[in-house]
C-alpha atoms as a PDB file:
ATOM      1  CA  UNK A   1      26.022  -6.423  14.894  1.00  0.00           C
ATOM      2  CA  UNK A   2      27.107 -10.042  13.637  1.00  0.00           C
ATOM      3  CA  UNK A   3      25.428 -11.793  15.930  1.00  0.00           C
ATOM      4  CA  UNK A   4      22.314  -9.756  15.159  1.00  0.00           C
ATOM      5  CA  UNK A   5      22.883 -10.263  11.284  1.00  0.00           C
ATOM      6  CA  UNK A   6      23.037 -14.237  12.130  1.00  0.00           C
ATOM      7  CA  UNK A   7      19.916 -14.082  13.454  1.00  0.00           C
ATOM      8  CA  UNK A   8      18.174 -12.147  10.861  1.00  0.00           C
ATOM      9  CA  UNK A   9      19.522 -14.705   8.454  1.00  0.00           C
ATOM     10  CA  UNK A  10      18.148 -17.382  10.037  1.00  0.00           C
ATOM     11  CA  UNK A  11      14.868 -15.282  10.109  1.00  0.00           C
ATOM     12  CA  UNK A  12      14.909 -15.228   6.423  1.00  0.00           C
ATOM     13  CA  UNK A  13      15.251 -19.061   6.029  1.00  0.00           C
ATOM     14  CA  UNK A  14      11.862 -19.686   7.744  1.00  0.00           C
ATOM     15  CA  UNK A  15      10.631 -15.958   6.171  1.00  0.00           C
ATOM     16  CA  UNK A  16      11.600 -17.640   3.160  1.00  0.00           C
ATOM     17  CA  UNK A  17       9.703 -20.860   3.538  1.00  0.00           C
ATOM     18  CA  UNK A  18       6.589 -19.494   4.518  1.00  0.00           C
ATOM     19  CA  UNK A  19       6.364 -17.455   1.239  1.00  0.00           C
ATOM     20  CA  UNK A  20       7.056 -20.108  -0.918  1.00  0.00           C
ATOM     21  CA  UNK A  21       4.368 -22.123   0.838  1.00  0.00           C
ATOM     22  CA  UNK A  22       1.940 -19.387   0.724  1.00  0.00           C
ATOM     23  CA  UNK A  23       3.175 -18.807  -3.136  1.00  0.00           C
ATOM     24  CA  UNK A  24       2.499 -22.381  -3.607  1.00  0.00           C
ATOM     25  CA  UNK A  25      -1.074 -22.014  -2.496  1.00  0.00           C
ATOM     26  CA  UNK A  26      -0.900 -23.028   0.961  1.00  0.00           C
ATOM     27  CA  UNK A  27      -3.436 -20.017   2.665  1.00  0.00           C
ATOM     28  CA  UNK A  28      -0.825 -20.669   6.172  1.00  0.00           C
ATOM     29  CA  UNK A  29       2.071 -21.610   7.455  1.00  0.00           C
ATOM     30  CA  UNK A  30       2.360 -24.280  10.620  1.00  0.00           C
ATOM     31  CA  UNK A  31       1.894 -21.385  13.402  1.00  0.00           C
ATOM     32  CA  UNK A  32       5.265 -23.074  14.971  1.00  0.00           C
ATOM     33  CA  UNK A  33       6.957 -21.943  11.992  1.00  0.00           C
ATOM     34  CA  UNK A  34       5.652 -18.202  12.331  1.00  0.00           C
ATOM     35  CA  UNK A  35       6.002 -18.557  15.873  1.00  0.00           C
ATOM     36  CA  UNK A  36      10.285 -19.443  15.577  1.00  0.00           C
ATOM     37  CA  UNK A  37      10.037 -17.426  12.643  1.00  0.00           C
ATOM     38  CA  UNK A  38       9.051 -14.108  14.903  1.00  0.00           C
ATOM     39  CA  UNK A  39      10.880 -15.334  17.826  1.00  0.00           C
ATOM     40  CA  UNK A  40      14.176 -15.599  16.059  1.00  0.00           C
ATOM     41  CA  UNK A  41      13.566 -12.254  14.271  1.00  0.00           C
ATOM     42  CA  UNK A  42      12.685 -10.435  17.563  1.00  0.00           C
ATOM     43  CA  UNK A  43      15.796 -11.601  18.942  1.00  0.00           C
ATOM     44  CA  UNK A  44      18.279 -10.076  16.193  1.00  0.00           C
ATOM     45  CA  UNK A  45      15.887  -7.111  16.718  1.00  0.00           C
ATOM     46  CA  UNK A  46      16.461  -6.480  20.266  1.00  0.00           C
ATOM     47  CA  UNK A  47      20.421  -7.500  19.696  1.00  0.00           C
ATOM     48  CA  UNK A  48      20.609  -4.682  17.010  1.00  0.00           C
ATOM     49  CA  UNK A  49      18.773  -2.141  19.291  1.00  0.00           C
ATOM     50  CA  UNK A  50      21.115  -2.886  22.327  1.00  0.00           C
ATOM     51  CA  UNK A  51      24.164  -2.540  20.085  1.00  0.00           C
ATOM     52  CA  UNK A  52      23.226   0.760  18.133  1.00  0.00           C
ATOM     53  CA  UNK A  53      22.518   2.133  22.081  1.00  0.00           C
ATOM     54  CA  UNK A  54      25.412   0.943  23.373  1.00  0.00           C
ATOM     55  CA  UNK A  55      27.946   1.453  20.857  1.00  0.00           C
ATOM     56  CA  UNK A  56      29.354   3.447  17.667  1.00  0.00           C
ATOM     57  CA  UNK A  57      27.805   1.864  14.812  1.00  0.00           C
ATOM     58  CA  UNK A  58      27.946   2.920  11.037  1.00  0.00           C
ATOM     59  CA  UNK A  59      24.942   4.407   9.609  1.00  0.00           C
ATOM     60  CA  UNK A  60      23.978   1.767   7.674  1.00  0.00           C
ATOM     61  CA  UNK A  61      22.963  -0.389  11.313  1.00  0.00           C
ATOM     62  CA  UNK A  62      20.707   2.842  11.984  1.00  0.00           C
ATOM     63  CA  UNK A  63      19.015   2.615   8.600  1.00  0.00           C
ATOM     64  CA  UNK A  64      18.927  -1.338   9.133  1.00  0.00           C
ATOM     65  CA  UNK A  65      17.497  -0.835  12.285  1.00  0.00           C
ATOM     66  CA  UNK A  66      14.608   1.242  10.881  1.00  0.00           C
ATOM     67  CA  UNK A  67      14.009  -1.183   8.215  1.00  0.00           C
ATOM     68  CA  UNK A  68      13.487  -3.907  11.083  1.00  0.00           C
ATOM     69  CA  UNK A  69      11.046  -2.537  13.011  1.00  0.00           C
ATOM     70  CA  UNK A  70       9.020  -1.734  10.203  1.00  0.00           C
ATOM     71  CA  UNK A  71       9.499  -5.249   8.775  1.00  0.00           C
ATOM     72  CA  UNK A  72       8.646  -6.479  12.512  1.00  0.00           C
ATOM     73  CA  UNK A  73       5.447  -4.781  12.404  1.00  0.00           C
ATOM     74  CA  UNK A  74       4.431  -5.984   9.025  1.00  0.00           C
ATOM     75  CA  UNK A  75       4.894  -9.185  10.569  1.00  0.00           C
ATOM     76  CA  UNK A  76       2.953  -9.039  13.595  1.00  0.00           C
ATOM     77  CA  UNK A  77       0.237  -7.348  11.311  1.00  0.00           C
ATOM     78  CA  UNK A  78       0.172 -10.589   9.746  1.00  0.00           C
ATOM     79  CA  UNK A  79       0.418 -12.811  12.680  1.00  0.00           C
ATOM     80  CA  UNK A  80      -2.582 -10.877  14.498  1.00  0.00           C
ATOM     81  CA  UNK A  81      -4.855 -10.159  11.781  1.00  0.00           C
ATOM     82  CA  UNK A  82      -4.511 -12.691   9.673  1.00  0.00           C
ATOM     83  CA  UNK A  83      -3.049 -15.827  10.685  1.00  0.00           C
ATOM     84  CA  UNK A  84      -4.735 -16.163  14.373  1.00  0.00           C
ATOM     85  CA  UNK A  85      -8.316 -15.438  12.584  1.00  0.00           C
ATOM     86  CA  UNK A  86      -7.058 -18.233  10.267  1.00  0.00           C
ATOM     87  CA  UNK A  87      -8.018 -15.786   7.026  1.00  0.00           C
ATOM     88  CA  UNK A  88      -5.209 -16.321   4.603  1.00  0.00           C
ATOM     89  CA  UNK A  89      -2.094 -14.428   4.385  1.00  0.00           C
ATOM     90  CA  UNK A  90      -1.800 -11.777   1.191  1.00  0.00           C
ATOM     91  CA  UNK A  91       0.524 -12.492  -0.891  1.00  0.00           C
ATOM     92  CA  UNK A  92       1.148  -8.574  -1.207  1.00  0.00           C
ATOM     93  CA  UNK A  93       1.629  -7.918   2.333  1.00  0.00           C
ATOM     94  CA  UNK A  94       4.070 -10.750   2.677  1.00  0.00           C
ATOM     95  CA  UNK A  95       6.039  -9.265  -0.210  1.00  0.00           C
ATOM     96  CA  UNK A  96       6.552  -5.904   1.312  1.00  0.00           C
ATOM     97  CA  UNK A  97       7.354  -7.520   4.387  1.00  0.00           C
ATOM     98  CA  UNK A  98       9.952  -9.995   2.761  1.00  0.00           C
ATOM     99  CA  UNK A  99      11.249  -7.032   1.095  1.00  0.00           C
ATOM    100  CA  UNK A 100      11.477  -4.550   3.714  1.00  0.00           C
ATOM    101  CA  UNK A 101      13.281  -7.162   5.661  1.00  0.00           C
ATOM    102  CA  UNK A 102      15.836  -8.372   2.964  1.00  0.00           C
ATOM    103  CA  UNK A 103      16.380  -4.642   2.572  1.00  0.00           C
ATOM    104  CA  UNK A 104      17.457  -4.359   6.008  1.00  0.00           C
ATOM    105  CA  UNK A 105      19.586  -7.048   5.902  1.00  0.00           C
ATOM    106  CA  UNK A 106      21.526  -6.246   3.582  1.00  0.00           C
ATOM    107  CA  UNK A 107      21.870  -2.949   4.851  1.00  0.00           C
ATOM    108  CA  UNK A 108      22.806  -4.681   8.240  1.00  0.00           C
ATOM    109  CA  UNK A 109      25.727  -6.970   6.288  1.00  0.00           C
ATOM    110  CA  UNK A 110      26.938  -3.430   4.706  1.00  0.00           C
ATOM    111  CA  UNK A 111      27.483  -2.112   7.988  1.00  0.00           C
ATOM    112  CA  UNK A 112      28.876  -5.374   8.998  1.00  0.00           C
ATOM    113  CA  UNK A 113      31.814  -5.571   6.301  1.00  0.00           C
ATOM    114  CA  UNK A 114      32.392  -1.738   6.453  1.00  0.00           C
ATOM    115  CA  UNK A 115      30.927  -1.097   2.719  1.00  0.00           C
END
């Protein structure tokens, strides 16, 4: 679960990054950025997976879990339909996905430190 928690941190730096360029006015972020962004995220998402399958976890990693493949999908949402058709990102949807995601991180660093 920690190594899947440092991932989704460093998710949230570039997650981070692109909102506040897209806050700023900037209608996209360099697709490299989204692109490591993604990558980086899928990987703690397919680390969590493997470790909720493959051993005892607290409920919190379930709920975490959840959280990221919901966030995951928001994100490919705006990958796919927005920023490949170059139309810009809303501000909205990147909101509920930041959200969603910090959600499950925190959830993730619960289960983590046994809270």
């Amino acid at each position: 679960m920690e190594t899947a928690a440092i991932l989704f941190a460093i998710a949230a730096i570039g997650g981070a990054a692109m909102a506040a360029m897209r806050l700023q006015g900037r209608e996209l972020p360099p697709l490299w950025l989204a692109a490591l962004h993604g990558l980086v995220a899928a990987s703690g998402l397919v680390t969590l997976i493997y470790t909720v399958k493959s051993t005892p976890v607290p409920k919190f990693a379930w709920a975490a879990l959840a959280g990221f493949v919901l966030a995951a999908l928001g994100g490919l949402t705006l990958l796919l339909l927005f920023h490949l058709k170059k139309r810009p990102l809303p501000i909205p949807f990147i909101l509920g996905h930041a959200s969603v995601a910090v959600l499950s991180l925190i959830l993730l660093l619960m289960g983590v430190f046994g809270l």
